[in-house]
C-alpha atoms as a PDB file:
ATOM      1  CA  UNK A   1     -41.612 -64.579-101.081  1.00  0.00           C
ATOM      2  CA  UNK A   2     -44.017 -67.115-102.166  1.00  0.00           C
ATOM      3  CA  UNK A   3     -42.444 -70.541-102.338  1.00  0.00           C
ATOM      4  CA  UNK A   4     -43.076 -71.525-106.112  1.00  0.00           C
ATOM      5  CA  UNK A   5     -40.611 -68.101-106.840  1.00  0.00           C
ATOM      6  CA  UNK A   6     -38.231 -69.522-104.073  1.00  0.00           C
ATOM      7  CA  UNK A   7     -38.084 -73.228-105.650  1.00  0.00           C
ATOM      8  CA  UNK A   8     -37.336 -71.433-108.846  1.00  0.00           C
ATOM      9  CA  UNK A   9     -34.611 -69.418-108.127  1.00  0.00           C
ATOM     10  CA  UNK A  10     -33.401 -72.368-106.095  1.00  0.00           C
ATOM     11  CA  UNK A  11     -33.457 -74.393-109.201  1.00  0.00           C
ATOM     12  CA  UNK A  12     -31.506 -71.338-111.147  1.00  0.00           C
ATOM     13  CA  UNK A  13     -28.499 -71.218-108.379  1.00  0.00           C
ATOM     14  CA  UNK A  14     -28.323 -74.857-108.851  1.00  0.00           C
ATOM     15  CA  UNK A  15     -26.153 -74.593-112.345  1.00  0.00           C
ATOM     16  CA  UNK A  16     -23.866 -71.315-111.189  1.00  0.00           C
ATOM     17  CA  UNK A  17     -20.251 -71.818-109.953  1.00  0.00           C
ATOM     18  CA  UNK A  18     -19.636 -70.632-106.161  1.00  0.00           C
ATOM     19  CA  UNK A  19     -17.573 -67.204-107.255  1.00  0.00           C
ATOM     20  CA  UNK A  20     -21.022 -66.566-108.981  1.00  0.00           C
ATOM     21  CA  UNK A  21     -23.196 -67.980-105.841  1.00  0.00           C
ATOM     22  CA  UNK A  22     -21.070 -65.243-104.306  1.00  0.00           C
ATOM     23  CA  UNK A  23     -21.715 -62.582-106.423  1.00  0.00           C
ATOM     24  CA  UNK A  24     -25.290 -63.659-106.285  1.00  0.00           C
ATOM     25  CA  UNK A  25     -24.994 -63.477-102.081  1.00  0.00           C
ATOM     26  CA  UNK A  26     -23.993 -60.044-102.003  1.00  0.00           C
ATOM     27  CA  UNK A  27     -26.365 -58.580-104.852  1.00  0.00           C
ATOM     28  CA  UNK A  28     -29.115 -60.145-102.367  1.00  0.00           C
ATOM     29  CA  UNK A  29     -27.542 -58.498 -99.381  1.00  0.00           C
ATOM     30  CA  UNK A  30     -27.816 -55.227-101.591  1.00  0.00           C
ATOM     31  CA  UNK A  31     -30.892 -55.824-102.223  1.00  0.00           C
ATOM     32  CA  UNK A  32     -31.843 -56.835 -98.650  1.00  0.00           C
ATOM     33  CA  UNK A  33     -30.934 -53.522 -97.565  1.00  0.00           C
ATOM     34  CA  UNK A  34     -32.213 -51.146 -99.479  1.00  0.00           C
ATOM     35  CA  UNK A  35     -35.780 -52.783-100.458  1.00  0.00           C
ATOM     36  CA  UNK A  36     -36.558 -55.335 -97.413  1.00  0.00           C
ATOM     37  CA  UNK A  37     -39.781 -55.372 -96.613  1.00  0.00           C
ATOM     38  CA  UNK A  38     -39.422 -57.318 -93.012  1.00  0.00           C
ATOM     39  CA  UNK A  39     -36.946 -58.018 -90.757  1.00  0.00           C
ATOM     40  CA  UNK A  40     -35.057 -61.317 -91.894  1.00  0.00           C
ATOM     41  CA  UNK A  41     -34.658 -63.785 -88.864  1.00  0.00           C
ATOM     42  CA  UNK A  42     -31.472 -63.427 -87.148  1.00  0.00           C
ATOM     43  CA  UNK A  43     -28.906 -66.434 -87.197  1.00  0.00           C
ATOM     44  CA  UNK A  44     -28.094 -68.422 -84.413  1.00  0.00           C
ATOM     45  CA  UNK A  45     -24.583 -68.091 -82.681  1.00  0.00           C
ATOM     46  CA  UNK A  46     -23.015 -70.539 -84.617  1.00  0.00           C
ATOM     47  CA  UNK A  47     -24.309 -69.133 -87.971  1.00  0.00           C
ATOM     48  CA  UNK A  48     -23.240 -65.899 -87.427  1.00  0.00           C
ATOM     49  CA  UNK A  49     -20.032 -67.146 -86.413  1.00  0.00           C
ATOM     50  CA  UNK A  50     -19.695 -69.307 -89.840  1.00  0.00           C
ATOM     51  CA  UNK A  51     -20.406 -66.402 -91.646  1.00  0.00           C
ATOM     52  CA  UNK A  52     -17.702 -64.627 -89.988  1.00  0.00           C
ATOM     53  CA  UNK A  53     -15.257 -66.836 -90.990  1.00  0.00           C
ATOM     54  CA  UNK A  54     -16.455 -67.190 -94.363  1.00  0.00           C
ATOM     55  CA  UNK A  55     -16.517 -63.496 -95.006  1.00  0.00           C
ATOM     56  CA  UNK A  56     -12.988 -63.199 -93.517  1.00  0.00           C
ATOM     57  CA  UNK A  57     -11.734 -66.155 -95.927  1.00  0.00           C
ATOM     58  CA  UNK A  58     -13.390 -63.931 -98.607  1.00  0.00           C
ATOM     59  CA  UNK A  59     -12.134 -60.693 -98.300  1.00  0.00           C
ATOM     60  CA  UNK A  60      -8.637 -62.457 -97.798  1.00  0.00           C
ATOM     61  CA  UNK A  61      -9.165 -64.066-101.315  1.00  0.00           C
ATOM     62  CA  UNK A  62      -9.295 -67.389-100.309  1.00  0.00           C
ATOM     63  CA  UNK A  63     -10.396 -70.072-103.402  1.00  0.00           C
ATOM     64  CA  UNK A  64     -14.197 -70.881-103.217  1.00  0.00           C
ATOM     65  CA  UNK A  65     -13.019 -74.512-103.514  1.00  0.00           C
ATOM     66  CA  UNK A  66     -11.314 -73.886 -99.852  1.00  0.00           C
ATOM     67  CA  UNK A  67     -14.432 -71.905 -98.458  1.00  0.00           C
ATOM     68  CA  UNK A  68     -16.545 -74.725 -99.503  1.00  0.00           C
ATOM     69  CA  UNK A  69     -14.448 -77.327 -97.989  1.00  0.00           C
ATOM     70  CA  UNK A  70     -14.252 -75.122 -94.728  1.00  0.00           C
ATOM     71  CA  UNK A  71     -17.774 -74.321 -94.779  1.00  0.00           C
ATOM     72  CA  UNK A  72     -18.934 -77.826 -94.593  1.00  0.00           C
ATOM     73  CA  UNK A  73     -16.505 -78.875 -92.244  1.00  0.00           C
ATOM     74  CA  UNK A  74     -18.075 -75.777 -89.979  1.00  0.00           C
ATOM     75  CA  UNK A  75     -20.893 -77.095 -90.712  1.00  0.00           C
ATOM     76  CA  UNK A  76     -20.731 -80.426 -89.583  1.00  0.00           C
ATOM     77  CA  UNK A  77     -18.785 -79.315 -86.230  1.00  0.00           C
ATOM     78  CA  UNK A  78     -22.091 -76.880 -85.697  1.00  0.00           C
ATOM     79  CA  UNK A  79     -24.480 -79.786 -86.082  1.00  0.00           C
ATOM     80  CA  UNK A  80     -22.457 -81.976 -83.036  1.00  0.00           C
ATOM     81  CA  UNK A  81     -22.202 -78.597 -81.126  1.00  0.00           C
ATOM     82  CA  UNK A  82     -26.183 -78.432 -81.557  1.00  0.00           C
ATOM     83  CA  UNK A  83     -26.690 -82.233 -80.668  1.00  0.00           C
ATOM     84  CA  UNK A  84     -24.562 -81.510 -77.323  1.00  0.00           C
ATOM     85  CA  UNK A  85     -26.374 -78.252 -76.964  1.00  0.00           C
ATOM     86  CA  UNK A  86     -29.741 -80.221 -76.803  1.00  0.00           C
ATOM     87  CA  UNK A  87     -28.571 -83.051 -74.846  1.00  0.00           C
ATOM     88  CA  UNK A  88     -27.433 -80.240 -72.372  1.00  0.00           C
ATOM     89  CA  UNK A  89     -30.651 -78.300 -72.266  1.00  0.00           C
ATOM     90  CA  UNK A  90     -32.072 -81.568 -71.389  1.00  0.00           C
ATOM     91  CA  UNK A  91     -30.537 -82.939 -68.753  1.00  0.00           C
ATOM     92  CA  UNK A  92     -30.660 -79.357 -67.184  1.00  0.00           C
ATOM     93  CA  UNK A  93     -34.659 -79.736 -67.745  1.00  0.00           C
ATOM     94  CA  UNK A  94     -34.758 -82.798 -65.674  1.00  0.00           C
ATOM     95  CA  UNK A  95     -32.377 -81.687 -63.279  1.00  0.00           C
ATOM     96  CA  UNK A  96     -34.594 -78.354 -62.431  1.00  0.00           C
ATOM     97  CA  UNK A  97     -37.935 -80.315 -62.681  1.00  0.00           C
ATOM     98  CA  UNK A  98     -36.336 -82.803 -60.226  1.00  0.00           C
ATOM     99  CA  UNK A  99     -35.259 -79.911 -58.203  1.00  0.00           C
ATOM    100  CA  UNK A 100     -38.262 -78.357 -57.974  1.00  0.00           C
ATOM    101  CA  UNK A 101     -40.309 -81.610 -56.804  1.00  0.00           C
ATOM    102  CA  UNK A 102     -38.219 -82.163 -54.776  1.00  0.00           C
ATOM    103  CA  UNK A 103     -38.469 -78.122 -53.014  1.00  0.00           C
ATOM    104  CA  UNK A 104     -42.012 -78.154 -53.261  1.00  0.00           C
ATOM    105  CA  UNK A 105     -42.932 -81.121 -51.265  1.00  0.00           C
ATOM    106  CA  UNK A 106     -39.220 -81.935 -49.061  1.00  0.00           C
ATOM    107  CA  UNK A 107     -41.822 -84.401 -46.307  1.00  0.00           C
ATOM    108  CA  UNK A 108     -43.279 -86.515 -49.154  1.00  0.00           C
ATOM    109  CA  UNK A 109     -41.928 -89.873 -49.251  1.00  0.00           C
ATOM    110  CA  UNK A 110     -40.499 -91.160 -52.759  1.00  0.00           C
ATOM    111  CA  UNK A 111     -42.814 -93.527 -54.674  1.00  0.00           C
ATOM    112  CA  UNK A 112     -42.061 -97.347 -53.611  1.00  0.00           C
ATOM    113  CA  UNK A 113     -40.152 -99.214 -56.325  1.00  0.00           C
ATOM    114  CA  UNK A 114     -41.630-101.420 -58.662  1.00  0.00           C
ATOM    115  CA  UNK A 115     -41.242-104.766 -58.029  1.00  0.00           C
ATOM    116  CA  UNK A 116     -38.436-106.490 -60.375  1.00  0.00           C
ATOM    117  CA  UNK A 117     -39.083-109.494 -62.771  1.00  0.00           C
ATOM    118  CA  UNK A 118     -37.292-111.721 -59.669  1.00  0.00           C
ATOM    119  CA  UNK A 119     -39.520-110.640 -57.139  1.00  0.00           C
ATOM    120  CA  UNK A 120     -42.548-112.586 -55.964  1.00  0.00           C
ATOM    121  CA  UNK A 121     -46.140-111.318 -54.790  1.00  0.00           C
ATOM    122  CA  UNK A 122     -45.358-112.890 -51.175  1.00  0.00           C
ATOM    123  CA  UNK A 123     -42.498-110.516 -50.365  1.00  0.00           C
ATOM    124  CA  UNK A 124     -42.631-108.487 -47.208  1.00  0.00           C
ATOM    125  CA  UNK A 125     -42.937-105.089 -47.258  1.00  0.00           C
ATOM    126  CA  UNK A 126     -39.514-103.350 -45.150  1.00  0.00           C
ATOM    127  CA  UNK A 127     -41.480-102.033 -42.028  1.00  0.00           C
ATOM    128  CA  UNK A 128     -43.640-104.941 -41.132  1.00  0.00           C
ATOM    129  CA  UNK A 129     -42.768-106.491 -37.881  1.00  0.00           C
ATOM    130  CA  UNK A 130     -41.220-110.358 -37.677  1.00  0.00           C
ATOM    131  CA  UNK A 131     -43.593-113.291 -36.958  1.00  0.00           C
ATOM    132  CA  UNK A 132     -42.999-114.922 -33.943  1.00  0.00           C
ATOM    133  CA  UNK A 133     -40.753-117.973 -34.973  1.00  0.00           C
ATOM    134  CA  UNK A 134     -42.959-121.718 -35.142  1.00  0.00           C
ATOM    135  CA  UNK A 135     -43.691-123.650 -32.327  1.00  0.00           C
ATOM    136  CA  UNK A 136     -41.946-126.636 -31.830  1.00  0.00           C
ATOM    137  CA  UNK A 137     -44.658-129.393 -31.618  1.00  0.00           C
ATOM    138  CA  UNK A 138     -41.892-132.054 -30.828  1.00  0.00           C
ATOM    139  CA  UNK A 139     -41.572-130.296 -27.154  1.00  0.00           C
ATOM    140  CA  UNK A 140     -42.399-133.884 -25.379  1.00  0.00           C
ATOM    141  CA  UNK A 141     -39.900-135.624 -27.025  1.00  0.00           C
ATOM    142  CA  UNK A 142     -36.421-136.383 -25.907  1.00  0.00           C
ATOM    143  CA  UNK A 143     -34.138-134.509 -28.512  1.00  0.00           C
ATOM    144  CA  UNK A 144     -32.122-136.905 -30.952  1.00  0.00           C
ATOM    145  CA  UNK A 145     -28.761-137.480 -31.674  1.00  0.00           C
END
């Protein structure tokens, strides 16, 4: 559908009540059916589980004011589920990247830390051997008291 007919049938839904915005959903689905001339893209889990519950709220004539209200409030809950989602499918990225460094080269020694904002250029690197302590140049002299 090209997108100046969408906008305009957008623009037409716009003024109908949701019983008709229902009426209007399943005349589509009809339509969908019988005259389709692609596949439509399937939901995601949590859409076609929405749509479950709205389509059991309808059939069990439930007020549209009600299915609105639950709708959004499914909505909402699916937008924090897909936040977590993404924060999960991160973390398990960096955990299987890490993983997989860490397989492919087990010998190779972890990069040295940066130095901090307290450390100075002078500092001695933790396998370099001790100096030899100073020499006492006092070694003539009687020790004080």
């Amino acid at each position: 559908m090209n997108p100046s007919l969408r906008d305009r049938i957008l623009r037409r839904l716009e003024s109908l009540s949701d019983d008709r915005g229902y009426q209007l959903l399943d005349y589509v689905e009809f339509l969908e059916s019988k005259y389709a001339e692609r596949q439509s893209p399937p939901p995601s889990v949590f859409q076609r589980f929405a749509e479950g519950v709205e389509d059991a709220m309808r059939a069990g004539r439930v007020s549209t004011q009600a299915i609105g209200q639950t709708m959004d409030l499914m909505n909402k809950a699916m937008g924090v589920l897909s936040g977590v989602t993404a924060a999960g499918k991160s973390v398990a990225n960096d955990f299987v990247t890490t993983a997989s460094q860490i397989t492919t080269n087990p010998l190779q020694k972890p990069p040295a830390p940066l130095p901090g904002p307290d450390s100075t250029s002078t500092a001695v690197p933790p396998n370099a051997p001790l100096a030899p302590p100073a020499a006492n140049s006092d070694k003539g002299s009687p020790p004080q008291r």
